[in-house]
PDB file of N, CA and C in Angstrom:
ATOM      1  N   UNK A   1       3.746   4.868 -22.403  1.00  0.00           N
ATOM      2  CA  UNK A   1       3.205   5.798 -21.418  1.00  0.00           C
ATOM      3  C   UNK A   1       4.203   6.926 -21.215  1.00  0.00           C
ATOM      4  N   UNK A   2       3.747   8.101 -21.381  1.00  0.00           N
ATOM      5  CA  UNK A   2       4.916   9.269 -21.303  1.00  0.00           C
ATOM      6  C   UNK A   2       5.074   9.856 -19.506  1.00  0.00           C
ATOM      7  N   UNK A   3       6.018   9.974 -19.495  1.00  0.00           N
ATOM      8  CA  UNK A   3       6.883  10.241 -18.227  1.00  0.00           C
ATOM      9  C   UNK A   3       5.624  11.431 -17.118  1.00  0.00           C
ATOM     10  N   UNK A   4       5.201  11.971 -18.001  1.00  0.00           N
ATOM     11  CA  UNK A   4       3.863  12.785 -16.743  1.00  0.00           C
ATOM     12  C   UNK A   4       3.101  11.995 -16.797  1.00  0.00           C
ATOM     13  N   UNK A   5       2.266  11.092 -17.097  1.00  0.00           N
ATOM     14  CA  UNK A   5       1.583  10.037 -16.893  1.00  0.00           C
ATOM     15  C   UNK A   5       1.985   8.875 -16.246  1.00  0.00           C
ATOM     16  N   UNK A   6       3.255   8.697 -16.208  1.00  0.00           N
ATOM     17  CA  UNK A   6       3.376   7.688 -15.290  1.00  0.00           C
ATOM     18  C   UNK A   6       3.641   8.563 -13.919  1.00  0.00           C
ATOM     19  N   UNK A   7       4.449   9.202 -14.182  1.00  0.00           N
ATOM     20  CA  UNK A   7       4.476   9.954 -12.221  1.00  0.00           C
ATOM     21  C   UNK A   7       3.177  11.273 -11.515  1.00  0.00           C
ATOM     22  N   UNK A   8       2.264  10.934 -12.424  1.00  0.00           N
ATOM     23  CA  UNK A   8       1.069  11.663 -12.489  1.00  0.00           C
ATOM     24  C   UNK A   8       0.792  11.263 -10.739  1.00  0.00           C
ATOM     25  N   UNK A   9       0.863  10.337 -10.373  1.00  0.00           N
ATOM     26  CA  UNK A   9       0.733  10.039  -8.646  1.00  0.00           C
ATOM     27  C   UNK A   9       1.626  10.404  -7.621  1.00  0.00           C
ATOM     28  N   UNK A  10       2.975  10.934  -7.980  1.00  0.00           N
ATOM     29  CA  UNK A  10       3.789  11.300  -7.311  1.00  0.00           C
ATOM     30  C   UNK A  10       3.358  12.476  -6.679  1.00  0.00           C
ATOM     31  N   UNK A  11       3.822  12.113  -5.577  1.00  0.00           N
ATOM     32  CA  UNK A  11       3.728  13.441  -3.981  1.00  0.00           C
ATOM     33  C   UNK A  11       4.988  13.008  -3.234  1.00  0.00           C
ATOM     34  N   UNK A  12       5.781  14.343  -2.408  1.00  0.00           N
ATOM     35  CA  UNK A  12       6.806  14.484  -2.129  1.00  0.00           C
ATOM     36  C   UNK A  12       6.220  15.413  -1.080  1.00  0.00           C
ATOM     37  N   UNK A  13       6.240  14.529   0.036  1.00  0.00           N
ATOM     38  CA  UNK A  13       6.050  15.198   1.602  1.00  0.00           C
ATOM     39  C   UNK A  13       7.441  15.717   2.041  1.00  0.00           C
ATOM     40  N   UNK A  14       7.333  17.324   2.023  1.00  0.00           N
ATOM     41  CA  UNK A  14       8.629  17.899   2.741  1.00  0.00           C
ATOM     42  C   UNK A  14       8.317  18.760   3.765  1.00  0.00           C
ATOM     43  N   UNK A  15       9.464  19.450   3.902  1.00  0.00           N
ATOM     44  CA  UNK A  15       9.394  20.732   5.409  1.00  0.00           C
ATOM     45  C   UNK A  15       9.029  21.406   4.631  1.00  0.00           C
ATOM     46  N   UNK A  16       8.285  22.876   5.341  1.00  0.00           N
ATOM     47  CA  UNK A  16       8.186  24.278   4.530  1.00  0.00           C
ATOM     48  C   UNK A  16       9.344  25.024   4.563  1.00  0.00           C
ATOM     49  N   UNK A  17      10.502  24.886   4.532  1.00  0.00           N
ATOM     50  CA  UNK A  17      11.758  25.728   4.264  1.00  0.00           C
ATOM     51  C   UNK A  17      11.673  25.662   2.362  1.00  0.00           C
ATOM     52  N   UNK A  18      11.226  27.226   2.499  1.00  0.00           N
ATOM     53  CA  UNK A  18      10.682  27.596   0.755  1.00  0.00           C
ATOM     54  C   UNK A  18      11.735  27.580  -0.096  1.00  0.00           C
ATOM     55  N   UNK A  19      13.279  27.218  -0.126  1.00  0.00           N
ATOM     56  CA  UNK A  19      14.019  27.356  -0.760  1.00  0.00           C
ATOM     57  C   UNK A  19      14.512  26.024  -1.204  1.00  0.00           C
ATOM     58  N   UNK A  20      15.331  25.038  -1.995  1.00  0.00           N
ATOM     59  CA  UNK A  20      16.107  24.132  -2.503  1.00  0.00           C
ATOM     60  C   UNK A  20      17.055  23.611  -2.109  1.00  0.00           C
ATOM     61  N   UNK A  21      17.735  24.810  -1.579  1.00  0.00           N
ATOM     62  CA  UNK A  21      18.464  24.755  -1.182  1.00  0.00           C
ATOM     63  C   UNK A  21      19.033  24.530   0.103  1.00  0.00           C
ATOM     64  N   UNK A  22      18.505  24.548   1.231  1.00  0.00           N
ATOM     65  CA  UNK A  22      18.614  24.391   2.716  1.00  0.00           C
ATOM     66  C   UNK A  22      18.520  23.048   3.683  1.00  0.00           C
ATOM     67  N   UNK A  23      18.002  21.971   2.637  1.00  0.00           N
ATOM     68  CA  UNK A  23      17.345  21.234   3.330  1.00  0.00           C
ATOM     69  C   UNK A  23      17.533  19.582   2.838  1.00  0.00           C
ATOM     70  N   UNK A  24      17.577  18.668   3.059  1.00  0.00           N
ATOM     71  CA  UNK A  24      17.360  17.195   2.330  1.00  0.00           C
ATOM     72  C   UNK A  24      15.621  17.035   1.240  1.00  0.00           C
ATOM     73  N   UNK A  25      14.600  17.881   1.927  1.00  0.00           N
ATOM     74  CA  UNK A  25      13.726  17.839   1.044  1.00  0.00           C
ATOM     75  C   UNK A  25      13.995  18.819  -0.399  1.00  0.00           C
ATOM     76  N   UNK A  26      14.841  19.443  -0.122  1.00  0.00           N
ATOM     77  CA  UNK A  26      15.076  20.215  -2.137  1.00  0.00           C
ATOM     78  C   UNK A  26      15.821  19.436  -2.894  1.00  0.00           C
ATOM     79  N   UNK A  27      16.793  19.029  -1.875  1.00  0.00           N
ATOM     80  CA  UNK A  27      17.830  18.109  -2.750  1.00  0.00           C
ATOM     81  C   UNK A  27      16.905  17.074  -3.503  1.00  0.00           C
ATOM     82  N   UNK A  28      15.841  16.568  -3.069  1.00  0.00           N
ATOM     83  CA  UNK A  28      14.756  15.442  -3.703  1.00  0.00           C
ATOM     84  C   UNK A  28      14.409  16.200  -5.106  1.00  0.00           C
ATOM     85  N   UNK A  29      13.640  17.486  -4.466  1.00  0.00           N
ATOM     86  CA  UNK A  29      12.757  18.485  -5.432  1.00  0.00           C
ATOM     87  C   UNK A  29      13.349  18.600  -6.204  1.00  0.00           C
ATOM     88  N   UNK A  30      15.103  19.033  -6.097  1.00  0.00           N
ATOM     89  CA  UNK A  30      16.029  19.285  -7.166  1.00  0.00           C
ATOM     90  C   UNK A  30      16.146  18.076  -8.527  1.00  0.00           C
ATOM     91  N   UNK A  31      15.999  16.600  -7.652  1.00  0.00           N
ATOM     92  CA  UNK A  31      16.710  15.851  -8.269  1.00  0.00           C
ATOM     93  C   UNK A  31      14.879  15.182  -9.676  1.00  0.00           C
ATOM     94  N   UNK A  32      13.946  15.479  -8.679  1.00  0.00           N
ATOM     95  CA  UNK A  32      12.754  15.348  -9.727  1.00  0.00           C
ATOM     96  C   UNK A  32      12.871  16.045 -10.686  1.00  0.00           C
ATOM     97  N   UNK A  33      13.153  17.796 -10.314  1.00  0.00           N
ATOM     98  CA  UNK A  33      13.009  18.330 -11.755  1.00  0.00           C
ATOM     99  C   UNK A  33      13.747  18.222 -12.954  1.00  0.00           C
ATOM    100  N   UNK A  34      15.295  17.396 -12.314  1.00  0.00           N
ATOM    101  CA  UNK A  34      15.892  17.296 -13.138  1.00  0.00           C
ATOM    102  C   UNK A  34      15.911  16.123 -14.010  1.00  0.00           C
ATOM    103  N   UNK A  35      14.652  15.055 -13.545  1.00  0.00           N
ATOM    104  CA  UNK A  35      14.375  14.282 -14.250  1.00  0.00           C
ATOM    105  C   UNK A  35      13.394  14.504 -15.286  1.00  0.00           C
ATOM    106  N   UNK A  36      12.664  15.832 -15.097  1.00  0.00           N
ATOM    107  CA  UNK A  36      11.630  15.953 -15.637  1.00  0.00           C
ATOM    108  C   UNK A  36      10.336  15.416 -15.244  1.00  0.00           C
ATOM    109  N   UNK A  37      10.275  15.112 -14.008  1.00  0.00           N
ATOM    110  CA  UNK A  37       8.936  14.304 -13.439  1.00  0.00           C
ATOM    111  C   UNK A  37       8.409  15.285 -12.918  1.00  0.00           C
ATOM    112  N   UNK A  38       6.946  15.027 -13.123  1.00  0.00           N
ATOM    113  CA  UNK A  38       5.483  15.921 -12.333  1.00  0.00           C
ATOM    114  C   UNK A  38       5.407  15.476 -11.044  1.00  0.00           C
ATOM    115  N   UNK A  39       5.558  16.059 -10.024  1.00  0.00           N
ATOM    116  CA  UNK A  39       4.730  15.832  -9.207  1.00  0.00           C
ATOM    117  C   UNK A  39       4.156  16.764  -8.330  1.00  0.00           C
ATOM    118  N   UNK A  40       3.469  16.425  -7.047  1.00  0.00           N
ATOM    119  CA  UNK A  40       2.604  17.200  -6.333  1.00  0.00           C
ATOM    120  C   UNK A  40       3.263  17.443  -4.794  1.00  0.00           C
ATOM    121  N   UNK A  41       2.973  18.493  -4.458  1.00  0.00           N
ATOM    122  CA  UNK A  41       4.371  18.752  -3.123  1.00  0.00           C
ATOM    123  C   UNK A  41       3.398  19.158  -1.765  1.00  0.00           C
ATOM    124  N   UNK A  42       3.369  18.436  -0.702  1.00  0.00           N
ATOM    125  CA  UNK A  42       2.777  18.281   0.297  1.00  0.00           C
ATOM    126  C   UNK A  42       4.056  18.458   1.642  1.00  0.00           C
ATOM    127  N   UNK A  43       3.777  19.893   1.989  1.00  0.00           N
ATOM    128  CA  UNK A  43       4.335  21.046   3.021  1.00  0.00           C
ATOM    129  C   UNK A  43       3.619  20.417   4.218  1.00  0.00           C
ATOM    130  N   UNK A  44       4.629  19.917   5.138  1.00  0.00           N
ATOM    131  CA  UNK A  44       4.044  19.219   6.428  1.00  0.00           C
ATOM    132  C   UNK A  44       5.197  20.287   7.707  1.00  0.00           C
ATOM    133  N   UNK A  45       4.729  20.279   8.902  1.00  0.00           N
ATOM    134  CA  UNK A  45       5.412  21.616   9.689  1.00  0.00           C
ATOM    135  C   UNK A  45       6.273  20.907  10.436  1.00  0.00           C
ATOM    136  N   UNK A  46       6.929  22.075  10.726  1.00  0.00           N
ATOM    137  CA  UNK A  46       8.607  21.157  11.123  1.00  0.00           C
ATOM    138  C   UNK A  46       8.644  20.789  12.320  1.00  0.00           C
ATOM    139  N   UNK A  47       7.610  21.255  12.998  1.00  0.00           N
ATOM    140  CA  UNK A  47       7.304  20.344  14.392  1.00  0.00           C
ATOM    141  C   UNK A  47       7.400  19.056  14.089  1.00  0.00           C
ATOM    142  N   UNK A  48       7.658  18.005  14.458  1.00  0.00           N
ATOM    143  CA  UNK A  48       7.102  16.667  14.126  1.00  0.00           C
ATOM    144  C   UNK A  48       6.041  16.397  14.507  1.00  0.00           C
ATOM    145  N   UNK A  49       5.138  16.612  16.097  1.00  0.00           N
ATOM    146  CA  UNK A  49       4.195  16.156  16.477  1.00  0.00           C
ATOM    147  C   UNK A  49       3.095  16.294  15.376  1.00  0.00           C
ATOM    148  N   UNK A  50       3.503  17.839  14.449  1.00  0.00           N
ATOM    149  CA  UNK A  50       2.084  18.107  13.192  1.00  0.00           C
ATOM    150  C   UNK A  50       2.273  17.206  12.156  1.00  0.00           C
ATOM    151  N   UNK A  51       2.617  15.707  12.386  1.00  0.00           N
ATOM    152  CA  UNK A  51       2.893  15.222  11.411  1.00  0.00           C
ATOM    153  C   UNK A  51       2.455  13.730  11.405  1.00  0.00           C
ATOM    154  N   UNK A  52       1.173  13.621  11.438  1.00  0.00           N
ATOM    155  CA  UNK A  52       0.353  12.617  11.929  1.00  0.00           C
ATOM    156  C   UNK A  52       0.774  11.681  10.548  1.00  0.00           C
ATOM    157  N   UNK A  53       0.243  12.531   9.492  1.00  0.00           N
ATOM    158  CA  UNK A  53      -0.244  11.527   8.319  1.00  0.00           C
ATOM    159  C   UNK A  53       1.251  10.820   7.801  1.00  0.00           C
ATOM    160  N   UNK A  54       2.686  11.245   8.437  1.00  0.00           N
ATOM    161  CA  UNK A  54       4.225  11.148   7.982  1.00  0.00           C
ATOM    162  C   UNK A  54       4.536   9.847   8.975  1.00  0.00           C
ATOM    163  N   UNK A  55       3.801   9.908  10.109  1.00  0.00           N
ATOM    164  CA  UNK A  55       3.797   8.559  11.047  1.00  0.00           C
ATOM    165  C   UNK A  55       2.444   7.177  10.499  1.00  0.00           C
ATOM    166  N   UNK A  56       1.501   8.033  10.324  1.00  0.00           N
ATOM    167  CA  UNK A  56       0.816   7.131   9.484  1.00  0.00           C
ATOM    168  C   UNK A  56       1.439   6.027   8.043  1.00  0.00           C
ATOM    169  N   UNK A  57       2.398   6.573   7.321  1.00  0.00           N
ATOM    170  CA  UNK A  57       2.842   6.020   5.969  1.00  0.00           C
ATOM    171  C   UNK A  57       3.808   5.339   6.508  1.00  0.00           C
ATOM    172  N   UNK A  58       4.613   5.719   7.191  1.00  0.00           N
ATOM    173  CA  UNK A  58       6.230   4.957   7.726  1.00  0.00           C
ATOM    174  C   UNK A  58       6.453   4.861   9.118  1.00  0.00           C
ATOM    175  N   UNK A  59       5.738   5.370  10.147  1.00  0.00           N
ATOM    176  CA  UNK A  59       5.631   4.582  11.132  1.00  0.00           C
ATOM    177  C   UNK A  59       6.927   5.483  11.935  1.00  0.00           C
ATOM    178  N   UNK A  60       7.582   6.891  11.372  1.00  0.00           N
ATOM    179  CA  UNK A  60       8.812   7.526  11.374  1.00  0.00           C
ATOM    180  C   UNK A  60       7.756   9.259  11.748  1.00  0.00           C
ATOM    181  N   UNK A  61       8.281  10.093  12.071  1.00  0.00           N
ATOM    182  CA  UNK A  61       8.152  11.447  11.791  1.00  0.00           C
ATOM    183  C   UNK A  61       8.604  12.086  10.773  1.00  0.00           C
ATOM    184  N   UNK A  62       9.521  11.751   9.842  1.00  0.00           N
ATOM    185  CA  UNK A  62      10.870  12.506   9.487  1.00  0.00           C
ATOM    186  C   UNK A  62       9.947  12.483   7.890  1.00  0.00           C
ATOM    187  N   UNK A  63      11.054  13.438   7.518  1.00  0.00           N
ATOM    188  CA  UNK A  63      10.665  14.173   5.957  1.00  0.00           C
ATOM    189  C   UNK A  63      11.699  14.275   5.581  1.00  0.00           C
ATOM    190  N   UNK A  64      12.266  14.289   3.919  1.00  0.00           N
ATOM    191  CA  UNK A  64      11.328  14.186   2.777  1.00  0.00           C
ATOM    192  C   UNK A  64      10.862  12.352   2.793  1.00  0.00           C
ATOM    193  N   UNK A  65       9.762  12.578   2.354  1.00  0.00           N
ATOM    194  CA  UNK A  65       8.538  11.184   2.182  1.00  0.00           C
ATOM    195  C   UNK A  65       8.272  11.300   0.826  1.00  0.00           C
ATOM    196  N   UNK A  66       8.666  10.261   0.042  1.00  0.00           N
ATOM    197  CA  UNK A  66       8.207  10.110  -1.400  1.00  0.00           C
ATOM    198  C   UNK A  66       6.842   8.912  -1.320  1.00  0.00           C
ATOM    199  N   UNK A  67       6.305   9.341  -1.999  1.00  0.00           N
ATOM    200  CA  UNK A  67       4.892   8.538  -2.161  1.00  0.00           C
ATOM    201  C   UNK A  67       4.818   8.453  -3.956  1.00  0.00           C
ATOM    202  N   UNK A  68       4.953   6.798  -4.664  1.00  0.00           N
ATOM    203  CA  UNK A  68       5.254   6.717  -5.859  1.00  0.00           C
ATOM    204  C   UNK A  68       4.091   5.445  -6.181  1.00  0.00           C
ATOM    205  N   UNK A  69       2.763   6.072  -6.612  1.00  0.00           N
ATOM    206  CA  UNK A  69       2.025   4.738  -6.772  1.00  0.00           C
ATOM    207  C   UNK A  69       1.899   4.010  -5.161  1.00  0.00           C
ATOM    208  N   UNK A  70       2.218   3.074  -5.559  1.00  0.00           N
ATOM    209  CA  UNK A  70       1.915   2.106  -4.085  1.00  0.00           C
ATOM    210  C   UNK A  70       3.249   1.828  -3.176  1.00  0.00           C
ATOM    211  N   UNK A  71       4.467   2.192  -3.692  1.00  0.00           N
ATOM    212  CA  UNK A  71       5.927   2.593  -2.937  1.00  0.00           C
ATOM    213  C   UNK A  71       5.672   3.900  -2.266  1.00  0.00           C
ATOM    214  N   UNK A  72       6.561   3.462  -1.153  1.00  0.00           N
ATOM    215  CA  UNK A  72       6.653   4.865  -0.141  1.00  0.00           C
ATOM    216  C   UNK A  72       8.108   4.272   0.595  1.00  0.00           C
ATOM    217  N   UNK A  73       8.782   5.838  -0.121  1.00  0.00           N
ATOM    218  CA  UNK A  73      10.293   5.694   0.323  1.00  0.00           C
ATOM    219  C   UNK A  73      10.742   7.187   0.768  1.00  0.00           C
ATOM    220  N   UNK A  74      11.321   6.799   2.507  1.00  0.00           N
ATOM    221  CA  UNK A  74      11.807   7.822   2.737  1.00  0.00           C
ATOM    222  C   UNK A  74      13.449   7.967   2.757  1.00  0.00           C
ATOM    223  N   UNK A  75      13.898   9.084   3.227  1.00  0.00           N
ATOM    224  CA  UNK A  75      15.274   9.204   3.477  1.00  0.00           C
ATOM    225  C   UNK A  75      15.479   9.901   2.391  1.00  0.00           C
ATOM    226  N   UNK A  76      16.169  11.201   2.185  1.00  0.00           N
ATOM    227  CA  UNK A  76      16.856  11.756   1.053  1.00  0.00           C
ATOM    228  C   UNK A  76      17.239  10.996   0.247  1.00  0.00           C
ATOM    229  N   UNK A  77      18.519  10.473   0.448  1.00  0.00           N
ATOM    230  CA  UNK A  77      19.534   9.299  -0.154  1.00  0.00           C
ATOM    231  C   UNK A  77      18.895   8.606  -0.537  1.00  0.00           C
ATOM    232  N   UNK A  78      17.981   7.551  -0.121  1.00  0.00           N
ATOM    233  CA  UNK A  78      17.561   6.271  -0.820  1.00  0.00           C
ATOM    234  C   UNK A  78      16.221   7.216  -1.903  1.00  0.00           C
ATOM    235  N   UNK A  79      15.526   8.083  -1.108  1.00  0.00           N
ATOM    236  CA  UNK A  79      14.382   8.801  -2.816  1.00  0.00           C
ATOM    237  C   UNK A  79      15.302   9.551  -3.936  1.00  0.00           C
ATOM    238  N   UNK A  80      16.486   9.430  -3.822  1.00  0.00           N
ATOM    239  CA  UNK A  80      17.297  10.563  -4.904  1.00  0.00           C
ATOM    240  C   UNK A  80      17.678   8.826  -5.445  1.00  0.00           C
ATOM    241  N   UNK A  81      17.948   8.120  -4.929  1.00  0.00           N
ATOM    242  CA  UNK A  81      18.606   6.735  -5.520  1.00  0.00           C
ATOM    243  C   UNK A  81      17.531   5.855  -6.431  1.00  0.00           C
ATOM    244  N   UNK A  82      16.044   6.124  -5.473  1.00  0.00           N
ATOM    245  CA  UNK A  82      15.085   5.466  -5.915  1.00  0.00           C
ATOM    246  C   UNK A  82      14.770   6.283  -7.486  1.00  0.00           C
ATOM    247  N   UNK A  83      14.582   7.338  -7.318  1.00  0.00           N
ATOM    248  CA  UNK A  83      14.548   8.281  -8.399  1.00  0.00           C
ATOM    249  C   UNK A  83      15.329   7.979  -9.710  1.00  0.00           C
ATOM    250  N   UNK A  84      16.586   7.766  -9.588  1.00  0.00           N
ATOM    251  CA  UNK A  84      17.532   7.453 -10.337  1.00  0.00           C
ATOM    252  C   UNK A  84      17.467   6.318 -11.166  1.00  0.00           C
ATOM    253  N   UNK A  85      16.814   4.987 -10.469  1.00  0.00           N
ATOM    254  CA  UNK A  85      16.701   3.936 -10.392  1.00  0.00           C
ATOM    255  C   UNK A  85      15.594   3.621 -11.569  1.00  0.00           C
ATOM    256  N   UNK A  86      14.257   4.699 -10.903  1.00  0.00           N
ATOM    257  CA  UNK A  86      12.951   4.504 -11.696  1.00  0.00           C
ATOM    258  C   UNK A  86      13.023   5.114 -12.805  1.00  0.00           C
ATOM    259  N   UNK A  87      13.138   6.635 -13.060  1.00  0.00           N
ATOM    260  CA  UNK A  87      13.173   7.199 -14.140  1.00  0.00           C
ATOM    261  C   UNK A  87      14.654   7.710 -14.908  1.00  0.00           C
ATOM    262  N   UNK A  88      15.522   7.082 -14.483  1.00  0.00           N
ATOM    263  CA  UNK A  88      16.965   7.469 -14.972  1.00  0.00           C
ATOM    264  C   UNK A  88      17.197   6.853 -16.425  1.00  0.00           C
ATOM    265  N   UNK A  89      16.461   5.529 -16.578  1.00  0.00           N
ATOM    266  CA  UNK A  89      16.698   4.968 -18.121  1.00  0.00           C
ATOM    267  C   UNK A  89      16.364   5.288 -18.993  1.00  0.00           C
ATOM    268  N   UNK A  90      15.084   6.058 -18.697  1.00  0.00           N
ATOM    269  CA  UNK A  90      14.627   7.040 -19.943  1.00  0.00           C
ATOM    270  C   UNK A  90      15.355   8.383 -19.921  1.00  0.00           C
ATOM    271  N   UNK A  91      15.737   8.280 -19.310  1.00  0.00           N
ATOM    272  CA  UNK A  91      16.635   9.913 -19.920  1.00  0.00           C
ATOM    273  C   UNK A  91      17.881   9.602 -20.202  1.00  0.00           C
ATOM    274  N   UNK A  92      18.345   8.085 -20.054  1.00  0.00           N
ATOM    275  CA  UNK A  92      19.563   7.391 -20.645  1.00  0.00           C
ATOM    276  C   UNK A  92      19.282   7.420 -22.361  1.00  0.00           C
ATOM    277  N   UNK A  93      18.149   6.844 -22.200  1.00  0.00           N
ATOM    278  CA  UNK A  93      17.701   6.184 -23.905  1.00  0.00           C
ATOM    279  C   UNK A  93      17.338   7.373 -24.561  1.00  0.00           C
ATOM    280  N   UNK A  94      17.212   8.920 -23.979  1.00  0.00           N
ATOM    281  CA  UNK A  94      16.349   9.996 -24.821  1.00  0.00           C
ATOM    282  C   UNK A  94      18.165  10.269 -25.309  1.00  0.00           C
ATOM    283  N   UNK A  95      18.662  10.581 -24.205  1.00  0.00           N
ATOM    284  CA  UNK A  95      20.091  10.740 -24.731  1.00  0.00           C
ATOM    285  C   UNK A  95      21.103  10.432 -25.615  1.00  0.00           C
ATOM    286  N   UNK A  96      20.827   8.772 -25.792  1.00  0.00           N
ATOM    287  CA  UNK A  96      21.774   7.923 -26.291  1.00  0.00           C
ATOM    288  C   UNK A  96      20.557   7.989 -28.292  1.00  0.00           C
ATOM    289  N   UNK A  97      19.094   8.418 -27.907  1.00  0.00           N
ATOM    290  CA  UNK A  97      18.696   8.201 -29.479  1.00  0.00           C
ATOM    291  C   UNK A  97      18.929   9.479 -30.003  1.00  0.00           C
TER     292      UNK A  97
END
């Protein structure tokens, strides 16, 4: 199964701060593209109260929210770790062949 087909379900609930750079949700964005994974990016407002469906998944307000298949992991740190974790061996093994 090639790497856009498997993260073909990935969504990454962040703030709308439009840049990469500013925020714990780019550092995520940053760390997907550099895996080469697809995914789909769902802009939730930095109010928290506008953030029904972010209390709905985790029971939390807070963003970035990774949604991976049937895993849902928040916190910068642990989705840049989770990230690492899931798709890091194939870009070990593209490397090493």
């Amino acid at each position: 199964m090639s790497r856009s087909a498997e993260s073909a379900s990935i969504v990454l609930y962040r703030c709308p701060t439009p840049t990469d750079f500013l925020c714990p949700c780019g550092a995520v964005a940053r760390r997907l593209r550099r895996h080469g994974i697809e995914y789909r990016t769902e802009r939730v407002p930095y109010r928290r109260k506008g953030r029904p469906e972010i209390v709905a998944l985790t029971g939390r307000d807070r963003v970035p929210l990774l949604i991976d298949g049937d895993e849902v992991v928040s916190d910068s740190k642990r989705i840049r770790e989770y990230i690492d974790w899931r798709f890091g061996e194939a870009e070990d093994e593209a490397a090493a062949g």
